[in-house]
PDB file of N, CA and C in Angstrom:
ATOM      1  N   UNK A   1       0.819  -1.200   0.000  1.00  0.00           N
ATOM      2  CA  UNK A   1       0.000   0.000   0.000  1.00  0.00           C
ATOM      3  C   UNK A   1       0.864   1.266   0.000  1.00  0.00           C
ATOM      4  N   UNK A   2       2.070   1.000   0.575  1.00  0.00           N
ATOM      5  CA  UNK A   2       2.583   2.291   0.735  1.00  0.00           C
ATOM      6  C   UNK A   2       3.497   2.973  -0.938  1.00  0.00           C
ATOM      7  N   UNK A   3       3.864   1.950  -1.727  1.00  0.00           N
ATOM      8  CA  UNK A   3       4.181   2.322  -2.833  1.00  0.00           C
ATOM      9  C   UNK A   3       2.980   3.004  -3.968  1.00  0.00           C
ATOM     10  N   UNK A   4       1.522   2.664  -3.380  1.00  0.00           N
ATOM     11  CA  UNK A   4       0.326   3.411  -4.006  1.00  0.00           C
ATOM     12  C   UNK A   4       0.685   4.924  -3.403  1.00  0.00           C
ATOM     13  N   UNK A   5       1.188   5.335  -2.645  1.00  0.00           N
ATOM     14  CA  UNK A   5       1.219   6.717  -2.278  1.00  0.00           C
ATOM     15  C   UNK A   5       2.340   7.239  -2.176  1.00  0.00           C
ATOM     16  N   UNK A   6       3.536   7.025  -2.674  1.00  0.00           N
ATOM     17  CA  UNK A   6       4.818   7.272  -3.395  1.00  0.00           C
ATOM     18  C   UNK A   6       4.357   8.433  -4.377  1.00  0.00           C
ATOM     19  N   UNK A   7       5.555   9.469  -4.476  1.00  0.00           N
ATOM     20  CA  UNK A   7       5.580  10.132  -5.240  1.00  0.00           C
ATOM     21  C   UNK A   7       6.847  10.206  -6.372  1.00  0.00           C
ATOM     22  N   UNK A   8       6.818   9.997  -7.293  1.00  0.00           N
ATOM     23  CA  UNK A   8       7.761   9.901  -8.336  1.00  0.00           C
ATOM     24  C   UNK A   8       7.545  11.081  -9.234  1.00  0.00           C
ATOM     25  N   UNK A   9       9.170  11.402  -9.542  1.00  0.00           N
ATOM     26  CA  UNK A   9       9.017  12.965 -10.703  1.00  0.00           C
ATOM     27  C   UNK A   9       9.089  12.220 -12.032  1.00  0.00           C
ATOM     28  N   UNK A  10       8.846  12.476 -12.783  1.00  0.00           N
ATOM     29  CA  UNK A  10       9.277  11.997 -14.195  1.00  0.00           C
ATOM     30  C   UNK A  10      10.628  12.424 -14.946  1.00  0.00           C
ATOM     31  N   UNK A  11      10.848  13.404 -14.228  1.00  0.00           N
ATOM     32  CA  UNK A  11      12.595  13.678 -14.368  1.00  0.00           C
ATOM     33  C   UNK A  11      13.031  14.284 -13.344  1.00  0.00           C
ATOM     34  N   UNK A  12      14.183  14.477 -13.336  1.00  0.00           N
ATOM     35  CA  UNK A  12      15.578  14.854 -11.885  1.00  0.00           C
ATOM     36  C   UNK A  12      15.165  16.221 -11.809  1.00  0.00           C
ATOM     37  N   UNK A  13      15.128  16.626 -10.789  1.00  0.00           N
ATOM     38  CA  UNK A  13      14.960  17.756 -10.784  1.00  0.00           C
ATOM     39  C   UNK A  13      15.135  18.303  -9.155  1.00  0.00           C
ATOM     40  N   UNK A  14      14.755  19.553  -8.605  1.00  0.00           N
ATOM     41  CA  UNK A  14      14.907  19.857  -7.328  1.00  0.00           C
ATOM     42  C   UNK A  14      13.261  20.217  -6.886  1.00  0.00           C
ATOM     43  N   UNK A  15      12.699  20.259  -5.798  1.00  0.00           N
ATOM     44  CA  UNK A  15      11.585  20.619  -5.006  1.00  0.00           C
ATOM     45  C   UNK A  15      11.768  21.671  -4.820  1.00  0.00           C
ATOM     46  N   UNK A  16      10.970  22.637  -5.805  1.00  0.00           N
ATOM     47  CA  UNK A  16      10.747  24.577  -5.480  1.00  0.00           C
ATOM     48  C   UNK A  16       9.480  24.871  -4.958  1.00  0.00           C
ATOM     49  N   UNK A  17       8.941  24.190  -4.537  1.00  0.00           N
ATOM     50  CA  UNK A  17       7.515  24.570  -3.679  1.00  0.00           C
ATOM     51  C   UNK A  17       6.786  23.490  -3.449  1.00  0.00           C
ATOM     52  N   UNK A  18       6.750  23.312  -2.218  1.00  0.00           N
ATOM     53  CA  UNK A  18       5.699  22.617  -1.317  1.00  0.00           C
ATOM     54  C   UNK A  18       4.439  23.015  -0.906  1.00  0.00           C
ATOM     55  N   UNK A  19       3.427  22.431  -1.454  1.00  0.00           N
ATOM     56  CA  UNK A  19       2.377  22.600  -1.342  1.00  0.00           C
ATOM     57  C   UNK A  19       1.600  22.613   0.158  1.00  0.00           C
ATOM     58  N   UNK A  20       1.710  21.205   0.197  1.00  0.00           N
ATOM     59  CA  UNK A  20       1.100  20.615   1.592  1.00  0.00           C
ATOM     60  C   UNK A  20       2.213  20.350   2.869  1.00  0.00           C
ATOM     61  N   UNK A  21       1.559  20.062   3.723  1.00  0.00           N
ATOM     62  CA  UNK A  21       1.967  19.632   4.992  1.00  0.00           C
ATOM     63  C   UNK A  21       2.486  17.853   5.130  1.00  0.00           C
ATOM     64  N   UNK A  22       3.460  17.712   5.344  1.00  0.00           N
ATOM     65  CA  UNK A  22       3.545  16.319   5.312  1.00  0.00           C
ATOM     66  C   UNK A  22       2.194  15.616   6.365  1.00  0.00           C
ATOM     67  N   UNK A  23       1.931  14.794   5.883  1.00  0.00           N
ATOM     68  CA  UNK A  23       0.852  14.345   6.761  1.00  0.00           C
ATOM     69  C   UNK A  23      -0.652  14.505   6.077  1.00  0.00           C
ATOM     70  N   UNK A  24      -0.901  15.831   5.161  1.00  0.00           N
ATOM     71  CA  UNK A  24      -2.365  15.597   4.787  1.00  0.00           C
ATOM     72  C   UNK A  24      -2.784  15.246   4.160  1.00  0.00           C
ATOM     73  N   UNK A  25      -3.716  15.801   4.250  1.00  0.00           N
ATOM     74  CA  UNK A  25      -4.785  14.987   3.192  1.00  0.00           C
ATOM     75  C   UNK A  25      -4.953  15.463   2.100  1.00  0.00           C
ATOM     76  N   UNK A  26      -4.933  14.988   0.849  1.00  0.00           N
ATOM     77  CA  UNK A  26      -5.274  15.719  -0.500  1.00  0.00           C
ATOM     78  C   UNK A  26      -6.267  15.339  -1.753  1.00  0.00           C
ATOM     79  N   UNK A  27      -6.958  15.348  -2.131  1.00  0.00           N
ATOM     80  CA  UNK A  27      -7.631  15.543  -2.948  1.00  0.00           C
ATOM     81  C   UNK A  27      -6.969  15.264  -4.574  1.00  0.00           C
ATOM     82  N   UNK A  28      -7.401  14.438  -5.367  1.00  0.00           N
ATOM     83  CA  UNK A  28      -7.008  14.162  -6.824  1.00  0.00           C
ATOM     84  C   UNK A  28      -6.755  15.632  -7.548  1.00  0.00           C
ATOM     85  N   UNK A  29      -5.884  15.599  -8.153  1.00  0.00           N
ATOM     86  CA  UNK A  29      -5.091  16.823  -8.783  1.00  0.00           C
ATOM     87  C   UNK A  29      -4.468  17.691  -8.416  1.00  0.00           C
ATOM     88  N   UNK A  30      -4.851  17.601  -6.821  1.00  0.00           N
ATOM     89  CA  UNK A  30      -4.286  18.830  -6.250  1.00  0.00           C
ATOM     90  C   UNK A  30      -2.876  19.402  -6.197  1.00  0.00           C
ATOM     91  N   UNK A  31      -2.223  20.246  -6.396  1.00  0.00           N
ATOM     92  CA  UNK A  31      -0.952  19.786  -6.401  1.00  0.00           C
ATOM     93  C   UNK A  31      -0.033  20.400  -4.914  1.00  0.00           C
ATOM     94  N   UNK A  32       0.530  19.069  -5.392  1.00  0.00           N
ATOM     95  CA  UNK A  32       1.546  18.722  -3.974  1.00  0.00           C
ATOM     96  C   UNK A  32       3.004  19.844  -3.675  1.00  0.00           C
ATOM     97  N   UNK A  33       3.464  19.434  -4.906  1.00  0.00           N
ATOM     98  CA  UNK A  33       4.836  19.637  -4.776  1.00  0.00           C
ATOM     99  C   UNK A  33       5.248  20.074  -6.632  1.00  0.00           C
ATOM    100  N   UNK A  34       5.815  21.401  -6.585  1.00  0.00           N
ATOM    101  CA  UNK A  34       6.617  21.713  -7.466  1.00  0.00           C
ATOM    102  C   UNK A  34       7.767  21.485  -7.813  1.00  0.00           C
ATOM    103  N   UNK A  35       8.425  20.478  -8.931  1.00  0.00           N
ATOM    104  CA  UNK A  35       9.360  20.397  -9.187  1.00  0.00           C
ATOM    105  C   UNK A  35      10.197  20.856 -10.150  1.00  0.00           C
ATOM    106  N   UNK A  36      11.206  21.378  -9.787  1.00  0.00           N
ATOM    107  CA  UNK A  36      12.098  22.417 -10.804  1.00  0.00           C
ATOM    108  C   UNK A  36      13.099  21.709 -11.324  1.00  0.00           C
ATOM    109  N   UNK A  37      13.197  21.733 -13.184  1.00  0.00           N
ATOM    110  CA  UNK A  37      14.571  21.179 -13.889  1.00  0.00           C
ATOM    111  C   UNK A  37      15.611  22.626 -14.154  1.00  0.00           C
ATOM    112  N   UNK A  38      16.092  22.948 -12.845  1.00  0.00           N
ATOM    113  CA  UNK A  38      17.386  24.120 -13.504  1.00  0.00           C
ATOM    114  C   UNK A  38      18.151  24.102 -14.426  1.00  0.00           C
ATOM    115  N   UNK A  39      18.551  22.841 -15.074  1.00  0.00           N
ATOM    116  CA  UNK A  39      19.535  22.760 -16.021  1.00  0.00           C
ATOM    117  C   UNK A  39      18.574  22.700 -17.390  1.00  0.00           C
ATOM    118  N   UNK A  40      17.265  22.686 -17.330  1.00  0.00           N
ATOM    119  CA  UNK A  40      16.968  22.870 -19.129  1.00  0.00           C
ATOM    120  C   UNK A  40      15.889  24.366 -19.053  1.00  0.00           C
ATOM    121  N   UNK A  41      16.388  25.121 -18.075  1.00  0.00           N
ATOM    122  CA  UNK A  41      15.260  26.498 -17.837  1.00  0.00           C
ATOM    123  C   UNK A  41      14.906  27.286 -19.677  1.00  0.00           C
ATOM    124  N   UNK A  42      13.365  27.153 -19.564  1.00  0.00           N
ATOM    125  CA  UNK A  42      13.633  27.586 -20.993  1.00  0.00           C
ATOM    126  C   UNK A  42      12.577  28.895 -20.413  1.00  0.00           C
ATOM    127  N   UNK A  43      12.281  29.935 -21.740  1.00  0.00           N
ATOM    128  CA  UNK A  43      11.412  31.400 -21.195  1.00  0.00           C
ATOM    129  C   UNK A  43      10.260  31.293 -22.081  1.00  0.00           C
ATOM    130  N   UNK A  44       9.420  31.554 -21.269  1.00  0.00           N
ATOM    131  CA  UNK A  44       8.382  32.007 -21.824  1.00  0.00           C
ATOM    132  C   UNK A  44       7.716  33.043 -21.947  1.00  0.00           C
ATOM    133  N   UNK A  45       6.946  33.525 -23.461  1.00  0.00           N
ATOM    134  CA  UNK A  45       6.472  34.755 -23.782  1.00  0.00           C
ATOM    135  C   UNK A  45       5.335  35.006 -23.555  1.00  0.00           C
ATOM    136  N   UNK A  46       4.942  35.763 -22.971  1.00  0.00           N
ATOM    137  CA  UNK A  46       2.919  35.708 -23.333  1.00  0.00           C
ATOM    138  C   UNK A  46       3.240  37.128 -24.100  1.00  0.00           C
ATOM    139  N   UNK A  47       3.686  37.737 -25.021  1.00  0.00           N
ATOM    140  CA  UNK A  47       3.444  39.297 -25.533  1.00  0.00           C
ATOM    141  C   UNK A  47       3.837  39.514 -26.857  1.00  0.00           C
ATOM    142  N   UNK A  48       3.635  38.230 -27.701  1.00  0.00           N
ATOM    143  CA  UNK A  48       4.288  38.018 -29.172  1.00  0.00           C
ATOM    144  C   UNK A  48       2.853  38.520 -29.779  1.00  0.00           C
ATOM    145  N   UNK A  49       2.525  39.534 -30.482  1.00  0.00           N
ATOM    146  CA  UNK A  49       1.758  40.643 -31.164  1.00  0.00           C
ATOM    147  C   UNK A  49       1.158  39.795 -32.375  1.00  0.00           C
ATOM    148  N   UNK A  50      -0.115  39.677 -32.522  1.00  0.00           N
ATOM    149  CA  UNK A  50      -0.815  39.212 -33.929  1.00  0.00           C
ATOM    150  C   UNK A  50      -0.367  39.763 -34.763  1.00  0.00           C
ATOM    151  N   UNK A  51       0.031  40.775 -35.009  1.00  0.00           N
ATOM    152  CA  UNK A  51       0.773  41.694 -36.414  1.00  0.00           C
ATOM    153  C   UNK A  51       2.166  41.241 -36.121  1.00  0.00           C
ATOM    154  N   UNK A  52       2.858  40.389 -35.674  1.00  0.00           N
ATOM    155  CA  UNK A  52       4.591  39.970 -35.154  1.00  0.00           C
ATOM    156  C   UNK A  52       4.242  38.319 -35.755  1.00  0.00           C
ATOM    157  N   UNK A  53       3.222  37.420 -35.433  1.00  0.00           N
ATOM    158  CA  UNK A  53       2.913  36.337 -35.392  1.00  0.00           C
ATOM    159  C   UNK A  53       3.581  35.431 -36.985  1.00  0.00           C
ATOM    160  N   UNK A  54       2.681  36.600 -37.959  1.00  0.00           N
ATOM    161  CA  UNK A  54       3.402  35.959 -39.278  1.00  0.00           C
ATOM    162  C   UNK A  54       5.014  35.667 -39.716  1.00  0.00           C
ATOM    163  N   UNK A  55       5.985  36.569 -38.526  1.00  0.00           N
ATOM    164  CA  UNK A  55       7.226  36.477 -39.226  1.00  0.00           C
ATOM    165  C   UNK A  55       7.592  35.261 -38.074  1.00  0.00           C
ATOM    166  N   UNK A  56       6.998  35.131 -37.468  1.00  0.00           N
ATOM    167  CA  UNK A  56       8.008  33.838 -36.495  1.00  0.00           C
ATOM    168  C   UNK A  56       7.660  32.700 -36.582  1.00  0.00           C
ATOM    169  N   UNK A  57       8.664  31.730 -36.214  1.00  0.00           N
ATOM    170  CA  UNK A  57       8.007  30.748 -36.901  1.00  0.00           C
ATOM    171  C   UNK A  57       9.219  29.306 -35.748  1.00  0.00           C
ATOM    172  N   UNK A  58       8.700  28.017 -35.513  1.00  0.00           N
ATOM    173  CA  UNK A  58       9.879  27.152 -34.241  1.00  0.00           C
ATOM    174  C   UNK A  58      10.898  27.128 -35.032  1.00  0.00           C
ATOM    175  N   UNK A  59      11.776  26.829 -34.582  1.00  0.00           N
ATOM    176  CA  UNK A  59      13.355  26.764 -34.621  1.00  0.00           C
ATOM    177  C   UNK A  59      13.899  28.435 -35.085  1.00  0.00           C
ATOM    178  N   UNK A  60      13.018  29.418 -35.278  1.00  0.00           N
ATOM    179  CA  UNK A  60      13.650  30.628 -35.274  1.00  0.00           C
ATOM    180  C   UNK A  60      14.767  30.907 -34.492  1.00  0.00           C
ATOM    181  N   UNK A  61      15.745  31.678 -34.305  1.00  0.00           N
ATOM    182  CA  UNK A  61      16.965  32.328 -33.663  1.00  0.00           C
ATOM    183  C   UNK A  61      16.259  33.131 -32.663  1.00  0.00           C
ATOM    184  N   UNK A  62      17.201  33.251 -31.841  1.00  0.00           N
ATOM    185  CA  UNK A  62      16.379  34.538 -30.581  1.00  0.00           C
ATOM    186  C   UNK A  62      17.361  34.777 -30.134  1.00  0.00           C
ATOM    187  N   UNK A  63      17.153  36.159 -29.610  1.00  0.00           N
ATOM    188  CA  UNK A  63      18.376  36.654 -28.660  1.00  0.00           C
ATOM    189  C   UNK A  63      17.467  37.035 -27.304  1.00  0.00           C
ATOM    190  N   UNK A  64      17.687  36.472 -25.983  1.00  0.00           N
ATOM    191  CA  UNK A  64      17.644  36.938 -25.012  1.00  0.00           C
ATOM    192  C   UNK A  64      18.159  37.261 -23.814  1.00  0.00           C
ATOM    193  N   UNK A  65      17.248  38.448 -23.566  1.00  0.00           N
ATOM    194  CA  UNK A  65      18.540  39.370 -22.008  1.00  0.00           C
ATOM    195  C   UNK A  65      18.076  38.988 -20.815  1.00  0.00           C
ATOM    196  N   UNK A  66      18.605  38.708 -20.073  1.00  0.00           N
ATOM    197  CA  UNK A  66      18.239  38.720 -19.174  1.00  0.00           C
ATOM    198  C   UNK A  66      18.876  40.013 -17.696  1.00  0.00           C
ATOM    199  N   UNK A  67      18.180  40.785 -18.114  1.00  0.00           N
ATOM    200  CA  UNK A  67      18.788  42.099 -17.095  1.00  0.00           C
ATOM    201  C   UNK A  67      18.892  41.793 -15.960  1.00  0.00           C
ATOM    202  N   UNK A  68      18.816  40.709 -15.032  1.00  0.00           N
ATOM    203  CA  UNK A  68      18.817  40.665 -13.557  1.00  0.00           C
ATOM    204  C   UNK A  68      20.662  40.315 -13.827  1.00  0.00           C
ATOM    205  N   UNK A  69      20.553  39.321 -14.866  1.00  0.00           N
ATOM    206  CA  UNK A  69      22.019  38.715 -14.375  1.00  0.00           C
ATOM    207  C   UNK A  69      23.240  39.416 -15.492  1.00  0.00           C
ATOM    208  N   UNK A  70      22.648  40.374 -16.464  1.00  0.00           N
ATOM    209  CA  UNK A  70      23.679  41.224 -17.109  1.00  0.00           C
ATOM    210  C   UNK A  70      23.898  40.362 -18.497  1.00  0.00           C
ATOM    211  N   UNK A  71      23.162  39.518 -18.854  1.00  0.00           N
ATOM    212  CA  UNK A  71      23.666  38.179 -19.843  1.00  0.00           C
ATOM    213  C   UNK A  71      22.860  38.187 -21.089  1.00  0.00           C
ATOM    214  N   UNK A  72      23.428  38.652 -22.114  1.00  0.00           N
ATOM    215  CA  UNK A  72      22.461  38.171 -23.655  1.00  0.00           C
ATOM    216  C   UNK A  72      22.350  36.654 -24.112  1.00  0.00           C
ATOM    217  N   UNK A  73      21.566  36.018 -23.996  1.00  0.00           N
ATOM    218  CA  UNK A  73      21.509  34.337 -24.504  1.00  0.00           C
ATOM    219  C   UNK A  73      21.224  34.450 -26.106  1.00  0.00           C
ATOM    220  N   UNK A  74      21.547  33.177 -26.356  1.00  0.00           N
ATOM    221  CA  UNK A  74      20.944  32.595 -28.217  1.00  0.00           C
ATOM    222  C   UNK A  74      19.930  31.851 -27.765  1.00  0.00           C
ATOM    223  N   UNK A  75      19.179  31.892 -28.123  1.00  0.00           N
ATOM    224  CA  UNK A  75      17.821  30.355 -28.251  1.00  0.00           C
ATOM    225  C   UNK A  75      17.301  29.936 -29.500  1.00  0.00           C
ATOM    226  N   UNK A  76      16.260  29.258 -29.407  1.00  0.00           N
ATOM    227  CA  UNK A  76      15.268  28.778 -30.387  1.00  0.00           C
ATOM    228  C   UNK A  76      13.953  28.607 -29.975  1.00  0.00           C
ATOM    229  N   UNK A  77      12.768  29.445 -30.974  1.00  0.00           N
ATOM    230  CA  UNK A  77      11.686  29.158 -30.674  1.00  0.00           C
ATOM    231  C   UNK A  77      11.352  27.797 -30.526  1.00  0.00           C
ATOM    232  N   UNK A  78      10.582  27.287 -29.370  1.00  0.00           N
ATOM    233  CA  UNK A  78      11.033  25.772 -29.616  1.00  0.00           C
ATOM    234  C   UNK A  78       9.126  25.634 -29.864  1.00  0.00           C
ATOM    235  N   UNK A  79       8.032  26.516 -29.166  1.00  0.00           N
ATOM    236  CA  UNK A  79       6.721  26.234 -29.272  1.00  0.00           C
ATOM    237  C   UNK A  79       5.935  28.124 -29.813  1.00  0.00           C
ATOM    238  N   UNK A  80       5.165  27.944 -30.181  1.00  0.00           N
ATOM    239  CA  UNK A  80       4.369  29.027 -30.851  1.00  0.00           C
ATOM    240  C   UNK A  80       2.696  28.374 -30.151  1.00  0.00           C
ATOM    241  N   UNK A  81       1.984  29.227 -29.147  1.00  0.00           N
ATOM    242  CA  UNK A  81       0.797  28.754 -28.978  1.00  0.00           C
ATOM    243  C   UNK A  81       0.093  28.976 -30.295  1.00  0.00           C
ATOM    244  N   UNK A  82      -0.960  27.944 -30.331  1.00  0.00           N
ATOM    245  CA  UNK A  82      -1.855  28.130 -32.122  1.00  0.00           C
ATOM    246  C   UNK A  82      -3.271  28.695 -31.155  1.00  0.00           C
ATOM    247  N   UNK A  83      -3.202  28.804 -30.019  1.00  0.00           N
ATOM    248  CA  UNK A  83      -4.467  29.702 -29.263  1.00  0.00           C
ATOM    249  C   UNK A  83      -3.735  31.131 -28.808  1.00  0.00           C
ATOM    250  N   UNK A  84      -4.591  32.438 -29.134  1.00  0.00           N
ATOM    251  CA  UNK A  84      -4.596  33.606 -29.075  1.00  0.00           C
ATOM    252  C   UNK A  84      -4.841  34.010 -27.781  1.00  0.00           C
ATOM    253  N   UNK A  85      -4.267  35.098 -26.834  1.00  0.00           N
ATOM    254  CA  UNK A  85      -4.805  35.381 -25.687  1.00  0.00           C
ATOM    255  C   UNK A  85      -4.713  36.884 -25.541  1.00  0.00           C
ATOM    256  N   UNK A  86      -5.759  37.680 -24.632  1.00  0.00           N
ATOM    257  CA  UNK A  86      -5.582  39.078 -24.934  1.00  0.00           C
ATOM    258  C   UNK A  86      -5.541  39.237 -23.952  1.00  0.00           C
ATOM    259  N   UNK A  87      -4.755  40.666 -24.230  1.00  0.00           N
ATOM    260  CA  UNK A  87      -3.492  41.202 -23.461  1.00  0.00           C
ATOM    261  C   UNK A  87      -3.888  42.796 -23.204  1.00  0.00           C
ATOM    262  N   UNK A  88      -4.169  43.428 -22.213  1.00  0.00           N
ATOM    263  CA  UNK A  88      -4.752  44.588 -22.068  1.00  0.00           C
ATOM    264  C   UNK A  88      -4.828  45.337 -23.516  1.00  0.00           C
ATOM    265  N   UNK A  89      -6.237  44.261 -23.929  1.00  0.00           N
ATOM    266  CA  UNK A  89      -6.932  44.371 -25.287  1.00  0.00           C
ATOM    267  C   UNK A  89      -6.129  44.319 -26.583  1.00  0.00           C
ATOM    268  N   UNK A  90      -4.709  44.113 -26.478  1.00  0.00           N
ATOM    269  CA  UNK A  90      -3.888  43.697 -27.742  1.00  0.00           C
ATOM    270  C   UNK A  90      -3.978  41.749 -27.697  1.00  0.00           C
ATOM    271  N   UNK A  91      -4.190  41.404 -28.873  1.00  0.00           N
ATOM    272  CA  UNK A  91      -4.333  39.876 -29.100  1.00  0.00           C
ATOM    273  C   UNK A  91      -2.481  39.564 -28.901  1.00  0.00           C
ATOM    274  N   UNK A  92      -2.738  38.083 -28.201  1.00  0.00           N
ATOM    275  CA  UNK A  92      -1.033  38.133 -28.335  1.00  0.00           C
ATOM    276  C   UNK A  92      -0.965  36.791 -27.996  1.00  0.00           C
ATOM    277  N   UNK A  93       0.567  36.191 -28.631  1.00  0.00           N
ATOM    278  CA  UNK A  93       0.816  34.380 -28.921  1.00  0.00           C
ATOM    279  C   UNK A  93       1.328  33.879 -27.578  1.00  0.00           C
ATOM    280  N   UNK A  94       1.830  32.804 -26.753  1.00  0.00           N
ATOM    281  CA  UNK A  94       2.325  32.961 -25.693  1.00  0.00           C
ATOM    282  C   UNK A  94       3.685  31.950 -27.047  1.00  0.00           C
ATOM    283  N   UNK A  95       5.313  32.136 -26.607  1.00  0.00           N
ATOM    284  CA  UNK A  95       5.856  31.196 -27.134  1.00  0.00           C
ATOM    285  C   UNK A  95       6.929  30.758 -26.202  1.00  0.00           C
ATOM    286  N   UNK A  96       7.529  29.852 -26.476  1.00  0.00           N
ATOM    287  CA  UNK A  96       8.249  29.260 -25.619  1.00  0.00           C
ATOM    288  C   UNK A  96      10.266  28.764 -26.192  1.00  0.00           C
ATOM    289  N   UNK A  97      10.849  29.457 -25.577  1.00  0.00           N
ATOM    290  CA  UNK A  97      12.111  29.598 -25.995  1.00  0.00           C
ATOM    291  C   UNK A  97      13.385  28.448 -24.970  1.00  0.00           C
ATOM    292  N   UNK A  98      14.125  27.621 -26.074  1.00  0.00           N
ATOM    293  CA  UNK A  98      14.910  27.043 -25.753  1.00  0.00           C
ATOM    294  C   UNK A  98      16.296  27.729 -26.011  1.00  0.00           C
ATOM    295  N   UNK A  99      16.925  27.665 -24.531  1.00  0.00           N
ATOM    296  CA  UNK A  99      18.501  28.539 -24.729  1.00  0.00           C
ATOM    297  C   UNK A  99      19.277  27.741 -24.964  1.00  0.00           C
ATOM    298  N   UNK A 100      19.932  27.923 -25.488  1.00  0.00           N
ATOM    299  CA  UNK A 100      21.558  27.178 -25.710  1.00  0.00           C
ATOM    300  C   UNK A 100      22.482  27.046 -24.762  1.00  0.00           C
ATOM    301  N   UNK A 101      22.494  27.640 -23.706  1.00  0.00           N
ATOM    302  CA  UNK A 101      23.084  28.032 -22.710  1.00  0.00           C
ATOM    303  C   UNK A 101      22.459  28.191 -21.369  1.00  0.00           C
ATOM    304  N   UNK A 102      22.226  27.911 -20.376  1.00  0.00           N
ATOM    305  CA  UNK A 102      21.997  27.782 -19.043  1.00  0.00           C
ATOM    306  C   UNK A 102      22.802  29.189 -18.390  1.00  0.00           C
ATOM    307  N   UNK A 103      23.102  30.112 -17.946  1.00  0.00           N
ATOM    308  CA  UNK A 103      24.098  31.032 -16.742  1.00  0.00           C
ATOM    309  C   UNK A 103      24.062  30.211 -15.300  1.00  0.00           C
ATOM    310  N   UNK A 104      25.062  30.878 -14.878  1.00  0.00           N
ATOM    311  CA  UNK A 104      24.363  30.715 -13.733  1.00  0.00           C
ATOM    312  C   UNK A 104      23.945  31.563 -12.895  1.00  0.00           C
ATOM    313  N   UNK A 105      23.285  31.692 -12.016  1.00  0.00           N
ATOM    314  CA  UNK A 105      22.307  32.491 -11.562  1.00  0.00           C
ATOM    315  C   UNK A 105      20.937  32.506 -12.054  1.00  0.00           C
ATOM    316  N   UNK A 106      21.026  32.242 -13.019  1.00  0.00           N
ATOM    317  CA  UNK A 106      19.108  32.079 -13.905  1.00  0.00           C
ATOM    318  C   UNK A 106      18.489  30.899 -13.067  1.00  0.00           C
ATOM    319  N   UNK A 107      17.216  31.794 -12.610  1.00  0.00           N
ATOM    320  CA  UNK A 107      16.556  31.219 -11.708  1.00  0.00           C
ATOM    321  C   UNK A 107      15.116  31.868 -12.565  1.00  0.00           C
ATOM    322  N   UNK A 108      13.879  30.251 -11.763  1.00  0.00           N
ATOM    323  CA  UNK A 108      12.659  30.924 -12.468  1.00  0.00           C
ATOM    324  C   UNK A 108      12.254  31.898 -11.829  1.00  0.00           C
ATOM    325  N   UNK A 109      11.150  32.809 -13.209  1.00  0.00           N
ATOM    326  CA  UNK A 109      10.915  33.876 -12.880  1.00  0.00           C
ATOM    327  C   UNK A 109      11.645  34.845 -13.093  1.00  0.00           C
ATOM    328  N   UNK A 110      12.669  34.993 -13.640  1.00  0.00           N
ATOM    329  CA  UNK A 110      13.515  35.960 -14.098  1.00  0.00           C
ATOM    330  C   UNK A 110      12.956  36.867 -14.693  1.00  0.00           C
ATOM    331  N   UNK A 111      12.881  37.794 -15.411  1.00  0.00           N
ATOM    332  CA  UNK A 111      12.286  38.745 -16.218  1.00  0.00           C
ATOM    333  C   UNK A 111      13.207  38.606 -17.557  1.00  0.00           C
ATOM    334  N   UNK A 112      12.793  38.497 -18.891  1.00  0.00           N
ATOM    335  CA  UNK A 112      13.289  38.379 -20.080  1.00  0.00           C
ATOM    336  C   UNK A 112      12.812  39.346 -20.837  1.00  0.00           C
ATOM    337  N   UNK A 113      13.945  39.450 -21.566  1.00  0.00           N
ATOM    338  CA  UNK A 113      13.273  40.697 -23.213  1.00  0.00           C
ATOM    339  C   UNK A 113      13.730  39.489 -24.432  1.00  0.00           C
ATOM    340  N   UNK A 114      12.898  38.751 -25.112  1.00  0.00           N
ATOM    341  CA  UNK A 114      12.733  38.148 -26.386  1.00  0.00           C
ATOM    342  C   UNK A 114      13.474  38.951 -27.297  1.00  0.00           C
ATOM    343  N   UNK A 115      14.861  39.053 -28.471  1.00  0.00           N
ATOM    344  CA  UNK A 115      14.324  39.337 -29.567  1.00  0.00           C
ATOM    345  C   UNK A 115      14.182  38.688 -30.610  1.00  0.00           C
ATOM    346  N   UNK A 116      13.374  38.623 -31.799  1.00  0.00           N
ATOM    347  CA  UNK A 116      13.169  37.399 -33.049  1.00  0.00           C
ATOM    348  C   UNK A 116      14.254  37.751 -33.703  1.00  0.00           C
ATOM    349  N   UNK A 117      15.161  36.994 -34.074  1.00  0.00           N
ATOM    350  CA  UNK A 117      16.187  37.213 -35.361  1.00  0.00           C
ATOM    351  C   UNK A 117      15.490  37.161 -36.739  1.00  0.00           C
ATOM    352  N   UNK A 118      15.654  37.687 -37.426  1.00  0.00           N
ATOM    353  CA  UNK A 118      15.394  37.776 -39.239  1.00  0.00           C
ATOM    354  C   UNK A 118      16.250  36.583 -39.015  1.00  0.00           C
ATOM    355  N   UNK A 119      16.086  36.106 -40.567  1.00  0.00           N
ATOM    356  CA  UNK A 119      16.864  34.189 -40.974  1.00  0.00           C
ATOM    357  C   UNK A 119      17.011  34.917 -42.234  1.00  0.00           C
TER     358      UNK A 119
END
């Protein structure tokens, strides 16, 4: 019985937020425990512009800053949402960027500036 209530990650990673109390009780879906992969941190956009949408496209080039830690990265668009979400009334893509590079110090939640490279 006790391996029915085991918790397993599906990959290595570290525990960045604890939900519950050891000991309670929980409810189906609820979530328990946040687990963080630091070594594949990728960024995400929610502010890619319906009039921006047509020139980008996955595996695009990117350059991003990250001003907390002083560092310009390379990436690749790695996802483009195909659902629209609005954005104090501007329509906008959310996308999702793979870096080439890890820093250190990049922690989630960082604040990022995206830019799209021309190809």
């Amino acid at each position: 019985a006790l391996a029915d209530v085991e918790l397993v990650a599906p990959f290595d990673g570290i525990a960045a937020n604890v939900e519950v109390d050891p000991g309670s009780w929980v409810s189906p879906g609820q979530t328990m425990l946040i687990v963080a992969d630091l070594e594949h941190l990728q960024v995400e956009t929610s502010d890619l512009s319906e009039r921006d949408i047509p020139s980008v496209r996955v595996g695009q080039p990117v350059r991003v800053s990250i001003k907390a830690l002083g560092h310009t990265l390379e990436g690749k668009v790695s996802e483009i949402s195909p659902i629209a979400e609005t954005l104090g009334g501007d329509v906008v893509y959310t996308t999702v960027i793979s870096l080439e590079e890890i820093p250190a110090g990049l922690l989630i939640g960082m604040s990022a500036e995206v830019n799209y490279l021309a190809e």
